[in-house]
PDB file of N, CA and C in Angstrom:
ATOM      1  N   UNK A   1      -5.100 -38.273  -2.707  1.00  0.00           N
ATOM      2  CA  UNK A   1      -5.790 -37.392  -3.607  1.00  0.00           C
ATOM      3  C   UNK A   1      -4.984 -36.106  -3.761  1.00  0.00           C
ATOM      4  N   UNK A   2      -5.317 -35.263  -4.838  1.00  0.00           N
ATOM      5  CA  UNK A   2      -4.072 -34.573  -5.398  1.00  0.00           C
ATOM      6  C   UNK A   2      -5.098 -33.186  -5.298  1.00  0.00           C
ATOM      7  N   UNK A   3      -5.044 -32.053  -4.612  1.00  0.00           N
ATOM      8  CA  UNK A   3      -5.719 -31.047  -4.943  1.00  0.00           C
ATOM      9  C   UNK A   3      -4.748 -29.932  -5.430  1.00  0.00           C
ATOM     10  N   UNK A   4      -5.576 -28.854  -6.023  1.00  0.00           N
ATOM     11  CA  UNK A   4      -4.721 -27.648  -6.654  1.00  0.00           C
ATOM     12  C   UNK A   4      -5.030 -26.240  -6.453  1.00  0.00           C
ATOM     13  N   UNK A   5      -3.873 -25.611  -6.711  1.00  0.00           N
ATOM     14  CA  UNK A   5      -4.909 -24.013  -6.462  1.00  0.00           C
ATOM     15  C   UNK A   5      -3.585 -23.198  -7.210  1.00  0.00           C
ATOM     16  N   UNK A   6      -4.268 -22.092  -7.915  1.00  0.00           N
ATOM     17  CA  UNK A   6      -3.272 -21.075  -8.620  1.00  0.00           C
ATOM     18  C   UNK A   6      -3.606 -19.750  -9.048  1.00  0.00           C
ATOM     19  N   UNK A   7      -2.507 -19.418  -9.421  1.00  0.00           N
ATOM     20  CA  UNK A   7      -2.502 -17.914  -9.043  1.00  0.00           C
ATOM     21  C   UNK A   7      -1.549 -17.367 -10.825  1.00  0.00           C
ATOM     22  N   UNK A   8      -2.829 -16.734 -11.697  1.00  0.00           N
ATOM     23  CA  UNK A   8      -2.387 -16.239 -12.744  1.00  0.00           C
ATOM     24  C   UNK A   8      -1.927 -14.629 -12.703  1.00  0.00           C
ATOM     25  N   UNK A   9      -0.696 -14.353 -13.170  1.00  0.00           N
ATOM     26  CA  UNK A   9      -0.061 -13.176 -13.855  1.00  0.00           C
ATOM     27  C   UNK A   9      -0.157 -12.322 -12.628  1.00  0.00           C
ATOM     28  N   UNK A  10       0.792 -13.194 -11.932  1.00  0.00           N
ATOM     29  CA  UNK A  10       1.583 -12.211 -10.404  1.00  0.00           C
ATOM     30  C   UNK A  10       2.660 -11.754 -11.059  1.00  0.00           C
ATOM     31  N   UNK A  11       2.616 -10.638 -10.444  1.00  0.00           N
ATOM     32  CA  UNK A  11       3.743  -9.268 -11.322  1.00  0.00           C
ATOM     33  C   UNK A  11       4.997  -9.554 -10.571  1.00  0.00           C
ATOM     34  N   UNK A  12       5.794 -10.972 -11.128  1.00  0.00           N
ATOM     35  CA  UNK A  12       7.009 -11.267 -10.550  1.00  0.00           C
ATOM     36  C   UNK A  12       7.499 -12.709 -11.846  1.00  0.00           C
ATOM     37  N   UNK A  13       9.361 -11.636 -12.207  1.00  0.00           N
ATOM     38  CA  UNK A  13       9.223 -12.808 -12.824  1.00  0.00           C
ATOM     39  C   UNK A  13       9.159 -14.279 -12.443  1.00  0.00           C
ATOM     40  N   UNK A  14       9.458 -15.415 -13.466  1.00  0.00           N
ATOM     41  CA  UNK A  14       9.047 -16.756 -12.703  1.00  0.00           C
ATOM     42  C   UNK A  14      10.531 -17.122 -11.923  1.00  0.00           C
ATOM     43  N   UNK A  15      11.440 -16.567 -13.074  1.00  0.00           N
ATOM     44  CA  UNK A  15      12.975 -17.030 -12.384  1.00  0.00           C
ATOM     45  C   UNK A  15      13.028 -16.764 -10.238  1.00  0.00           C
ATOM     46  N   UNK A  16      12.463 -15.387  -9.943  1.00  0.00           N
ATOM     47  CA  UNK A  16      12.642 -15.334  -8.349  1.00  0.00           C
ATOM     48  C   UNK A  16      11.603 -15.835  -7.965  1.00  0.00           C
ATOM     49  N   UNK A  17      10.580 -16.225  -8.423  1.00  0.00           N
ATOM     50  CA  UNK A  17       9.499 -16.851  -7.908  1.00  0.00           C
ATOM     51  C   UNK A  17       9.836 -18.429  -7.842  1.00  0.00           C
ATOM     52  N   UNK A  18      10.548 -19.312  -8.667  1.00  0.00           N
ATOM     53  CA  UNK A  18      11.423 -20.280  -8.443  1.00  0.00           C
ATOM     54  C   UNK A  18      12.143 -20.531  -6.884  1.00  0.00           C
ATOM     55  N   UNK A  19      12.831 -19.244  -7.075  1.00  0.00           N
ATOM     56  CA  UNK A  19      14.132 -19.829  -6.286  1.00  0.00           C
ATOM     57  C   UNK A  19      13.323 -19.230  -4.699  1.00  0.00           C
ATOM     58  N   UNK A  20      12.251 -18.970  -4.881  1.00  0.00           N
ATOM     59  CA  UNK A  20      11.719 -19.264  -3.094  1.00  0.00           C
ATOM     60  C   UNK A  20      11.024 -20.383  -3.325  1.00  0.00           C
ATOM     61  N   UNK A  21      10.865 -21.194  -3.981  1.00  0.00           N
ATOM     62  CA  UNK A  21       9.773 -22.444  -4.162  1.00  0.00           C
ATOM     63  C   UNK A  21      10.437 -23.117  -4.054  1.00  0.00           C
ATOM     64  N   UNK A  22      12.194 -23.528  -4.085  1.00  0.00           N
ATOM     65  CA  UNK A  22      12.599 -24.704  -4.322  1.00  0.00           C
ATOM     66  C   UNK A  22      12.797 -24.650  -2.354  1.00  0.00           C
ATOM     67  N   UNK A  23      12.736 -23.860  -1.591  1.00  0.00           N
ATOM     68  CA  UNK A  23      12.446 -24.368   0.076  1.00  0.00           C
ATOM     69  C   UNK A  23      11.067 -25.009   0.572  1.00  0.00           C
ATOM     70  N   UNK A  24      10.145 -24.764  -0.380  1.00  0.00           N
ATOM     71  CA  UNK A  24       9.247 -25.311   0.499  1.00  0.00           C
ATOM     72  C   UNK A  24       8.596 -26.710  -0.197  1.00  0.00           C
ATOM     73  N   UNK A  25       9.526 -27.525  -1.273  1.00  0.00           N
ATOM     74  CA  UNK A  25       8.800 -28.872  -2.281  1.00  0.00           C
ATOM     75  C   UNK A  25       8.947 -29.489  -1.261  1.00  0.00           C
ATOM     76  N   UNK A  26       7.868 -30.172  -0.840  1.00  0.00           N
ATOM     77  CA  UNK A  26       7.858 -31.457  -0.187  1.00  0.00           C
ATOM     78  C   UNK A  26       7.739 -31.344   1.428  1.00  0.00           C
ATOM     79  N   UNK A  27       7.249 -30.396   1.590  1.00  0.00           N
ATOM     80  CA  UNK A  27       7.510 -29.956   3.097  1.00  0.00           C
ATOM     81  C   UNK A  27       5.787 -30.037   3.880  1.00  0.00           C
ATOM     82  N   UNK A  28       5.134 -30.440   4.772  1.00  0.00           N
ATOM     83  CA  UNK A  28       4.093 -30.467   4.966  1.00  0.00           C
ATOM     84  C   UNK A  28       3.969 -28.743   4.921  1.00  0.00           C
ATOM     85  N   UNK A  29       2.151 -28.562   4.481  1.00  0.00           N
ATOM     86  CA  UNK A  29       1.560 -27.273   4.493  1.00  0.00           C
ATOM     87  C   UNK A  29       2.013 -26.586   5.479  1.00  0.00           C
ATOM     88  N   UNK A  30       2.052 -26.658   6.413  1.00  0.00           N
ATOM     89  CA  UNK A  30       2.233 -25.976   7.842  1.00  0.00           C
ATOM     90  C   UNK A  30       3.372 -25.477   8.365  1.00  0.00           C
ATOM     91  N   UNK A  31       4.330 -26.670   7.709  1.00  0.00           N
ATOM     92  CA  UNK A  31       5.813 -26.431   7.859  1.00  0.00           C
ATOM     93  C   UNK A  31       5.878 -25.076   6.774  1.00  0.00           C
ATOM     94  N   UNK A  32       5.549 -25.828   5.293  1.00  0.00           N
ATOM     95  CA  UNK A  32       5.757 -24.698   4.218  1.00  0.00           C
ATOM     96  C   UNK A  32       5.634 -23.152   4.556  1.00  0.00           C
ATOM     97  N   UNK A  33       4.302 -22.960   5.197  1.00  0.00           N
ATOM     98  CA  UNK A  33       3.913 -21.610   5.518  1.00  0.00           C
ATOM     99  C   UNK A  33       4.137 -21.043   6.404  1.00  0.00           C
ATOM    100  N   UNK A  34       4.966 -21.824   7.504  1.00  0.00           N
ATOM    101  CA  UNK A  34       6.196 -21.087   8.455  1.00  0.00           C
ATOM    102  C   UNK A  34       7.058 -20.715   7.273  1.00  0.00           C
ATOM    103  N   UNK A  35       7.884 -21.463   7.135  1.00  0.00           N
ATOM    104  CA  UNK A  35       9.347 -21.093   6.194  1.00  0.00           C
ATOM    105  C   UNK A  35       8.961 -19.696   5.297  1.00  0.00           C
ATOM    106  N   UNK A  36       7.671 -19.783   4.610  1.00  0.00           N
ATOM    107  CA  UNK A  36       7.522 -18.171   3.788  1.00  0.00           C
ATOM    108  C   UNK A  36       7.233 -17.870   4.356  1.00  0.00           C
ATOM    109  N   UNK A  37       6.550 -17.904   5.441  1.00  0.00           N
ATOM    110  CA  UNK A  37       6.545 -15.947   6.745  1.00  0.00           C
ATOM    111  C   UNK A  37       7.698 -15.681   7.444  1.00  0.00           C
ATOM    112  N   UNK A  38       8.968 -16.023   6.862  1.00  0.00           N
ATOM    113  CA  UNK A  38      10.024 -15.851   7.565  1.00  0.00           C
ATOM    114  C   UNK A  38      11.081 -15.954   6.734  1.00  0.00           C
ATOM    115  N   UNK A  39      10.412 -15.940   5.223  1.00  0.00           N
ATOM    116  CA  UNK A  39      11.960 -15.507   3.863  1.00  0.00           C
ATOM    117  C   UNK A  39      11.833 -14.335   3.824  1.00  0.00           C
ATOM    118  N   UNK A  40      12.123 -13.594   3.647  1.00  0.00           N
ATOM    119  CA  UNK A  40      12.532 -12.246   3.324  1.00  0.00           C
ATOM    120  C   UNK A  40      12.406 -11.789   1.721  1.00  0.00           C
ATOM    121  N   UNK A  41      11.759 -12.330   0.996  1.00  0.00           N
ATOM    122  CA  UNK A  41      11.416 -11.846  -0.368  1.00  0.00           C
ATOM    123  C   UNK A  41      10.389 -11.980  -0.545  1.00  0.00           C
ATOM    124  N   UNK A  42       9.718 -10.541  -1.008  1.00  0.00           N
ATOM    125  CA  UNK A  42       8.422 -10.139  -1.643  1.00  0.00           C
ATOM    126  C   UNK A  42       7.665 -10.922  -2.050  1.00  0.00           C
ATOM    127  N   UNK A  43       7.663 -11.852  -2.668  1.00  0.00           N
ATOM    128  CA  UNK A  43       6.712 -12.982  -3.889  1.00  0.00           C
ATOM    129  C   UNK A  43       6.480 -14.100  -2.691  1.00  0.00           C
ATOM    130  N   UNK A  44       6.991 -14.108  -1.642  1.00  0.00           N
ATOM    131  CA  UNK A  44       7.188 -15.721  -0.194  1.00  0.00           C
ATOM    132  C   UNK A  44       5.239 -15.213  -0.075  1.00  0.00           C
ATOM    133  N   UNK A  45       5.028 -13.791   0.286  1.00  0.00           N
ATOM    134  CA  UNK A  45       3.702 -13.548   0.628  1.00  0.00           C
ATOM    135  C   UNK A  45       2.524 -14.180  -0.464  1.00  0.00           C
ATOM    136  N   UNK A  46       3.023 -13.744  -1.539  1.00  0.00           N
ATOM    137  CA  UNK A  46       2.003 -14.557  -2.832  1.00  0.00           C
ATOM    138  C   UNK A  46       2.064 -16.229  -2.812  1.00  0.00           C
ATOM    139  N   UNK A  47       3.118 -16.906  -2.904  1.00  0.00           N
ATOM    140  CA  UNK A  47       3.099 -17.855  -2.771  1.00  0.00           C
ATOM    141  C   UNK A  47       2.407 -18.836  -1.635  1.00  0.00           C
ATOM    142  N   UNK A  48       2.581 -17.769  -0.466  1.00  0.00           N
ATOM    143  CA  UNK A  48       2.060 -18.168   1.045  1.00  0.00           C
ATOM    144  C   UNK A  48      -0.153 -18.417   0.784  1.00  0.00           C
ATOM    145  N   UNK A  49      -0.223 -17.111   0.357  1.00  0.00           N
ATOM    146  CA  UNK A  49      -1.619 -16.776  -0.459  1.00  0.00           C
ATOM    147  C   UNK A  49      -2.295 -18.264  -1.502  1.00  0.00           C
ATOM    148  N   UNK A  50      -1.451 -18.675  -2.499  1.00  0.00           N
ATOM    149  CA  UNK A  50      -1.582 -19.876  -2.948  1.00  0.00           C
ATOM    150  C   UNK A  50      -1.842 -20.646  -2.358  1.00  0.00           C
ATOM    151  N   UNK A  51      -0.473 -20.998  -1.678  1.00  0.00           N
ATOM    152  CA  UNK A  51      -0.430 -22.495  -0.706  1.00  0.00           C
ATOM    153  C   UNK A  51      -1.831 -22.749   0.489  1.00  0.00           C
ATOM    154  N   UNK A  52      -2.347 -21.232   0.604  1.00  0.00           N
ATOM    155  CA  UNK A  52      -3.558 -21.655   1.925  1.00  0.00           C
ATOM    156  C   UNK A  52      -4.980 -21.784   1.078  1.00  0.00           C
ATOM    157  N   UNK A  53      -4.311 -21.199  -0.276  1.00  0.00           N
ATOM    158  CA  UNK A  53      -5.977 -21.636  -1.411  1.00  0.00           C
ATOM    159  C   UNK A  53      -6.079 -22.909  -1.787  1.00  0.00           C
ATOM    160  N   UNK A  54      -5.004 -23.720  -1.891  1.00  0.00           N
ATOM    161  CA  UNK A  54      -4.964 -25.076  -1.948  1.00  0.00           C
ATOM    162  C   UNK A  54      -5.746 -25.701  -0.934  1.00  0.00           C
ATOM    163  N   UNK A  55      -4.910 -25.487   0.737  1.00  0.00           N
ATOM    164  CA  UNK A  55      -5.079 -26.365   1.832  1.00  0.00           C
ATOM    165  C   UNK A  55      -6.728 -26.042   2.118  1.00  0.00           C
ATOM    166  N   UNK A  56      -7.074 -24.839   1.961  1.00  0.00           N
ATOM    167  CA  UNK A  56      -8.619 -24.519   1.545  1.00  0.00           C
ATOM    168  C   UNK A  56      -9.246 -25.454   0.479  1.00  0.00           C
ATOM    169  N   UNK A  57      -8.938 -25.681  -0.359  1.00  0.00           N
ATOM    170  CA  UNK A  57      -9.796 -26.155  -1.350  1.00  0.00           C
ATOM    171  C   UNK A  57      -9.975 -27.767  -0.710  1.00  0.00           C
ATOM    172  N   UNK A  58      -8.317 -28.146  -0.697  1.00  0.00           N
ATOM    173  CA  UNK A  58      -8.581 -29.953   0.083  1.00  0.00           C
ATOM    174  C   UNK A  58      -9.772 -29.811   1.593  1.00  0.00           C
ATOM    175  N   UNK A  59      -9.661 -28.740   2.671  1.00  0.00           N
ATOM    176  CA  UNK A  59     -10.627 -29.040   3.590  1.00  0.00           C
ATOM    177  C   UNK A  59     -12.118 -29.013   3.222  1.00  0.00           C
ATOM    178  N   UNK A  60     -12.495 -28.053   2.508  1.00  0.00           N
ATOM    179  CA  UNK A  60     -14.236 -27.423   2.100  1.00  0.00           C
ATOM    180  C   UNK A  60     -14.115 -28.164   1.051  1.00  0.00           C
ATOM    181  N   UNK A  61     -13.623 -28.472  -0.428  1.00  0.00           N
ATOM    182  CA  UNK A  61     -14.270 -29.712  -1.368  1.00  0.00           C
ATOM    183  C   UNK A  61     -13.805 -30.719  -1.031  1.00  0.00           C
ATOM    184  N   UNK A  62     -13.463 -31.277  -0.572  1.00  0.00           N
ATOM    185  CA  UNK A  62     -12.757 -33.012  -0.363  1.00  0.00           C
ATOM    186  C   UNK A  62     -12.369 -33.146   1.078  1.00  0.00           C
ATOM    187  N   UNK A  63     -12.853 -32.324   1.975  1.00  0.00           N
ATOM    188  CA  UNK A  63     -13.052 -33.212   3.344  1.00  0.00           C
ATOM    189  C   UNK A  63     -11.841 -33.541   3.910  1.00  0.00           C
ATOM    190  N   UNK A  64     -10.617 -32.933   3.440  1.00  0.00           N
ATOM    191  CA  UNK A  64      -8.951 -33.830   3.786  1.00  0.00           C
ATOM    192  C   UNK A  64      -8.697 -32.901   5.004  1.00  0.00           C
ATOM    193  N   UNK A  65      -8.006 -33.775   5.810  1.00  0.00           N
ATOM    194  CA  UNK A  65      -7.060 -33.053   7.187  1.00  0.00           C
ATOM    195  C   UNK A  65      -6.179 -32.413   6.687  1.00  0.00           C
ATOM    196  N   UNK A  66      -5.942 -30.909   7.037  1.00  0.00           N
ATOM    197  CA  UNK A  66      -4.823 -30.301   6.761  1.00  0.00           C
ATOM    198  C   UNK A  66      -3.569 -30.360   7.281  1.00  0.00           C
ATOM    199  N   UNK A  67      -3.734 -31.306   8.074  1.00  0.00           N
ATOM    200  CA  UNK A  67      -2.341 -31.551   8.856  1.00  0.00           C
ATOM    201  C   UNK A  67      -1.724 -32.776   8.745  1.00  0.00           C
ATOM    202  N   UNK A  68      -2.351 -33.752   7.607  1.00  0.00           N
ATOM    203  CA  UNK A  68      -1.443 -34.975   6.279  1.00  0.00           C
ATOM    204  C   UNK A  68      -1.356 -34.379   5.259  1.00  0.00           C
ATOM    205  N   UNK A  69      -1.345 -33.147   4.962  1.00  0.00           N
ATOM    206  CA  UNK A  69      -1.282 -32.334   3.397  1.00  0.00           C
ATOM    207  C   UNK A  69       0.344 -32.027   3.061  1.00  0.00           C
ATOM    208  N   UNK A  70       0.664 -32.097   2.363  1.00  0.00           N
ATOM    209  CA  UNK A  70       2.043 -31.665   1.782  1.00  0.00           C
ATOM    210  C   UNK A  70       2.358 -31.025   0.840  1.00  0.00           C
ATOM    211  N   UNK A  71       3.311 -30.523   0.199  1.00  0.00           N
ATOM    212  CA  UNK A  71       3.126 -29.965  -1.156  1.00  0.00           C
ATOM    213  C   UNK A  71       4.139 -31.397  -1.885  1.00  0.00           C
ATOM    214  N   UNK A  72       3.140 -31.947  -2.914  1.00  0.00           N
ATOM    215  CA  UNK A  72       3.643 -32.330  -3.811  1.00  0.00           C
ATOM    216  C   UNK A  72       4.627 -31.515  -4.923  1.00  0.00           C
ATOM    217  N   UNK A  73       3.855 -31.020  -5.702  1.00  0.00           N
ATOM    218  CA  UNK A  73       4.725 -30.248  -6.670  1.00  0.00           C
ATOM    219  C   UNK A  73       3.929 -28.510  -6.522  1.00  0.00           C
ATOM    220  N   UNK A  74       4.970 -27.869  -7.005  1.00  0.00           N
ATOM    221  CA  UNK A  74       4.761 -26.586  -6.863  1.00  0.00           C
ATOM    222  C   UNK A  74       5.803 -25.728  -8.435  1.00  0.00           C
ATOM    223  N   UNK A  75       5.202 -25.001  -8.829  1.00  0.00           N
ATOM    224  CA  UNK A  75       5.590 -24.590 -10.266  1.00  0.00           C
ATOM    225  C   UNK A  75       5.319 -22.881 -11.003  1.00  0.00           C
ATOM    226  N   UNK A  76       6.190 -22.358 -11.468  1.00  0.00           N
ATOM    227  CA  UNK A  76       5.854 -20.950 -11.802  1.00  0.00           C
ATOM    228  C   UNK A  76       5.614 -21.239 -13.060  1.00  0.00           C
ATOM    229  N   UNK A  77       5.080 -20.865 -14.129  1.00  0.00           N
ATOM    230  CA  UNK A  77       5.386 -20.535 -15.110  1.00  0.00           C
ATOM    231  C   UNK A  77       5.399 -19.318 -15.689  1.00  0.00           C
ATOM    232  N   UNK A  78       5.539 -19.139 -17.355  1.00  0.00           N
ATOM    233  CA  UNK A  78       5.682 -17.803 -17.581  1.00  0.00           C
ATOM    234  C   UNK A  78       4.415 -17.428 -18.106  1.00  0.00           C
ATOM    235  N   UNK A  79       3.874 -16.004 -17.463  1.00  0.00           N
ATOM    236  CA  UNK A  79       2.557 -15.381 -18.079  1.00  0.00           C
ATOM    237  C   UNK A  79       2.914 -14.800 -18.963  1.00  0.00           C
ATOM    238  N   UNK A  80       1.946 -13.469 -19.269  1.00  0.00           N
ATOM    239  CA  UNK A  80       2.538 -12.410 -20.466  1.00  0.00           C
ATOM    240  C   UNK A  80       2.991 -11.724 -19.852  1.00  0.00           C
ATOM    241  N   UNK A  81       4.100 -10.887 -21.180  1.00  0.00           N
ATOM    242  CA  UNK A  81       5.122 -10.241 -20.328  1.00  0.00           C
ATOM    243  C   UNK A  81       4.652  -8.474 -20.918  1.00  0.00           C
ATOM    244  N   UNK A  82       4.419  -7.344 -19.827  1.00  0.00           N
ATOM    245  CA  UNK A  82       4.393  -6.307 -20.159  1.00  0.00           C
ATOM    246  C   UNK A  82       5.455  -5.543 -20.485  1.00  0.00           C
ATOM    247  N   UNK A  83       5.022  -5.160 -22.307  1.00  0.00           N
ATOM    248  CA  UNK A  83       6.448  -4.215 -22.522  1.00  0.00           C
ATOM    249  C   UNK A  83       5.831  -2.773 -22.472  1.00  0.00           C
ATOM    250  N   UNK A  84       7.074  -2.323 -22.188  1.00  0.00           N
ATOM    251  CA  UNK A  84       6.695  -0.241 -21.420  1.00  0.00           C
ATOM    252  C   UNK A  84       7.889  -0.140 -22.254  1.00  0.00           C
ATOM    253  N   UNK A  85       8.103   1.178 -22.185  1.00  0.00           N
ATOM    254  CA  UNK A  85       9.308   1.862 -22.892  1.00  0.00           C
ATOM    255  C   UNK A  85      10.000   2.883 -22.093  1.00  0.00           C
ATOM    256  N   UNK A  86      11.181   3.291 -22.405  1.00  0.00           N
ATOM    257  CA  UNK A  86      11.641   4.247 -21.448  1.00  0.00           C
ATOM    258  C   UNK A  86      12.776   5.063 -22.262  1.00  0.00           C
ATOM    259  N   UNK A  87      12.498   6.073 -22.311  1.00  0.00           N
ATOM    260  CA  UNK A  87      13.581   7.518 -23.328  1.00  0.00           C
ATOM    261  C   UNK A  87      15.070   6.854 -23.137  1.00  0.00           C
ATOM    262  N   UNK A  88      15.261   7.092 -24.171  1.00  0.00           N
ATOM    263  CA  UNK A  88      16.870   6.865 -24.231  1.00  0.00           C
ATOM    264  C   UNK A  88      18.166   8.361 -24.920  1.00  0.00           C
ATOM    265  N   UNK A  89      18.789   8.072 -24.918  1.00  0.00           N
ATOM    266  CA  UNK A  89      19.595   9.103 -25.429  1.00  0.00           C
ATOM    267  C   UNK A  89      19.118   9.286 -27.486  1.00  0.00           C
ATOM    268  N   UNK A  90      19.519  10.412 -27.913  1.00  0.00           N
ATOM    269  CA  UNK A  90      19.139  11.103 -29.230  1.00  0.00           C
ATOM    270  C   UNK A  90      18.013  10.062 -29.802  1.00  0.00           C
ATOM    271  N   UNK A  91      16.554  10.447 -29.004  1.00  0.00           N
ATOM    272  CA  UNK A  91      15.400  10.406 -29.040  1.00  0.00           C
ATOM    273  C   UNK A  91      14.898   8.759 -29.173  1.00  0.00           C
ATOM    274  N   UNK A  92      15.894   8.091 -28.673  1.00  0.00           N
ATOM    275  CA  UNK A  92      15.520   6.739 -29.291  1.00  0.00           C
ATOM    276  C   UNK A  92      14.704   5.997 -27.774  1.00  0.00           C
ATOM    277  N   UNK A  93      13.740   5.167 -28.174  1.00  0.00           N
ATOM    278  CA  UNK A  93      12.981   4.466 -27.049  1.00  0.00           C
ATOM    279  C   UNK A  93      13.684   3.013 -26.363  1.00  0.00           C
ATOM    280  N   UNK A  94      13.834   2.688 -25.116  1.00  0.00           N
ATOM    281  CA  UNK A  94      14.417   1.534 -25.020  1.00  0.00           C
ATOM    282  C   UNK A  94      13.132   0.640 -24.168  1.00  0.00           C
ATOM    283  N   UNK A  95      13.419  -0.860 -24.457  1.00  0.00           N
ATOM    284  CA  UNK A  95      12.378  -1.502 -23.791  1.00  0.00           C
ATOM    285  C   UNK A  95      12.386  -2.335 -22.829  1.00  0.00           C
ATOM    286  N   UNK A  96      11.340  -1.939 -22.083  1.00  0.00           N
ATOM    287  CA  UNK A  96      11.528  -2.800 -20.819  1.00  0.00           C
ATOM    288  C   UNK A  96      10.212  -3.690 -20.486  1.00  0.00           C
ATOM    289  N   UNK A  97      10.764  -4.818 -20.057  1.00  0.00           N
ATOM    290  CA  UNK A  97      10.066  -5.761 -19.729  1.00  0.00           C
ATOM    291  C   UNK A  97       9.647  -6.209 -18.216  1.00  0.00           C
ATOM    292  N   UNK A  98       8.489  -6.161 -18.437  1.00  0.00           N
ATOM    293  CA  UNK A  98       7.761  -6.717 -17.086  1.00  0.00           C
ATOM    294  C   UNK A  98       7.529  -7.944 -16.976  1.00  0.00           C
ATOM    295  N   UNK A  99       7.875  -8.660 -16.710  1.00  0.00           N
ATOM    296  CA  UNK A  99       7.301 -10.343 -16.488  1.00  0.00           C
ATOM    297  C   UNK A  99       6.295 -10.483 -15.553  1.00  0.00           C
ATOM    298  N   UNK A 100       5.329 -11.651 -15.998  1.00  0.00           N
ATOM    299  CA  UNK A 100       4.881 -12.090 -14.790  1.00  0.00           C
ATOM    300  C   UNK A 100       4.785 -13.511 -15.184  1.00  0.00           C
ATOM    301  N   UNK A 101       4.103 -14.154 -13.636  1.00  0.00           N
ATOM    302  CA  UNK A 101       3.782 -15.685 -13.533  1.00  0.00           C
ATOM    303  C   UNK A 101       3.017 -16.310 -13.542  1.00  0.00           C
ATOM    304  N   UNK A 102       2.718 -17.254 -13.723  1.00  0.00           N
ATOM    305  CA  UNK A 102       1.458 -18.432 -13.335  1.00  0.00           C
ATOM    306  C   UNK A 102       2.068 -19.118 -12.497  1.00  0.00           C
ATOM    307  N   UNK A 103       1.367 -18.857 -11.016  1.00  0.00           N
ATOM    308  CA  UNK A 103       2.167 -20.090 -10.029  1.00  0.00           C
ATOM    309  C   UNK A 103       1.067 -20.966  -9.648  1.00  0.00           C
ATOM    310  N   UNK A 104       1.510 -22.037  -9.552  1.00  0.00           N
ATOM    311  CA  UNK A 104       0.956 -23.715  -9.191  1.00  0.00           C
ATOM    312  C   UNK A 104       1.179 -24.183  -8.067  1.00  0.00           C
ATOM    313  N   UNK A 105       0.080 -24.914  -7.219  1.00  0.00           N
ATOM    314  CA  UNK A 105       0.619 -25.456  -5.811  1.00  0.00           C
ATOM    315  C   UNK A 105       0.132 -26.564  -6.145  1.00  0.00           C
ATOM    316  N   UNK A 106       0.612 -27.882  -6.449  1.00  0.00           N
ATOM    317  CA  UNK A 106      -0.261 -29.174  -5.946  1.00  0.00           C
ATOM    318  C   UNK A 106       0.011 -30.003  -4.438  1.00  0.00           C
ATOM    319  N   UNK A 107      -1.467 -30.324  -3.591  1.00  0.00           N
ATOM    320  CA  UNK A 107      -0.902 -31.047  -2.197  1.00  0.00           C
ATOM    321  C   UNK A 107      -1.614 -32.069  -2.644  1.00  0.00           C
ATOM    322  N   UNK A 108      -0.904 -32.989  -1.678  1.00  0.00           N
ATOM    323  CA  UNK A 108      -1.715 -34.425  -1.474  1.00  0.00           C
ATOM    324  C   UNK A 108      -1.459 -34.626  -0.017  1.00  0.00           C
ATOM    325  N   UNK A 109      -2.303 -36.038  -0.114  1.00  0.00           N
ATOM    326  CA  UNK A 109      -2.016 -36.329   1.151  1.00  0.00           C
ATOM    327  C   UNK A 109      -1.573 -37.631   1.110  1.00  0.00           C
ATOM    328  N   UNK A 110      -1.318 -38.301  -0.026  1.00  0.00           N
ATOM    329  CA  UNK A 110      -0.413 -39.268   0.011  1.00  0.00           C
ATOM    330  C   UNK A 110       1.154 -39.789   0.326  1.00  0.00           C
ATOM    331  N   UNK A 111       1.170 -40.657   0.737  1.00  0.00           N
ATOM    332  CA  UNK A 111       2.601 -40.661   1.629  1.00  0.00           C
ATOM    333  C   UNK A 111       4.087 -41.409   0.384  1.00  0.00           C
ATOM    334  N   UNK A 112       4.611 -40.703   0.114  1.00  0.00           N
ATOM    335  CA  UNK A 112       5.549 -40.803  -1.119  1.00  0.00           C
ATOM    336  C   UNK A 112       6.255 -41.301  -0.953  1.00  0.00           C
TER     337      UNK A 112
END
């Protein structure tokens, strides 16, 4: 069985929110959430936050052991992006972009 849990318009773009996700595909829950309390980039904590709303959701709605759970797939996408502005030289405005994400955890407990 396939459960899910996610996390809309975390103020990070999706590109670094990626490249800590591609350590933990496929790794049991437990393993996963060692490895992000011990990366060293900001967004490992949000992602960590996800991954235990999942393993939450499989124990309290669907009754699953958290310790056959894995991450199947795991995914950022792109939210909306906040534009701000910032002074530039002979009065002109320049723009800056804030990104954020939609991140995705799916676990199962099926054996692949």
């Amino acid at each position: 069985m396939q459960v899910q849990a996610s996390a809309k318009f975390v103020r990070s773009s999706p590109r670094k929110v990626r490249l800590v996700m591609q350590g933990i595909r496929g790794l049991p829950v437990e393993e996963a959430l060692l490895q992000l309390r011990y990366t060293p980039k900001p967004i490992a904590r949000d992602i960590a936050k996800v991954l235990a709303s999942a393993a939450a959701n499989a124990e309290n709605n669907f009754a699953l052991d958290r310790d056959e759970l894995k991450v199947h797939s795991i995914y950022a996408g792109d939210g909306r992006t906040l534009r701000r502005f910032r002074p530039k030289a002979r009065g002109r405005a320049g723009r800056i972009l804030r990104r954020t994400s939609h991140i995705t955890v799916v676990l199962t407990d099926e054996e692949n």
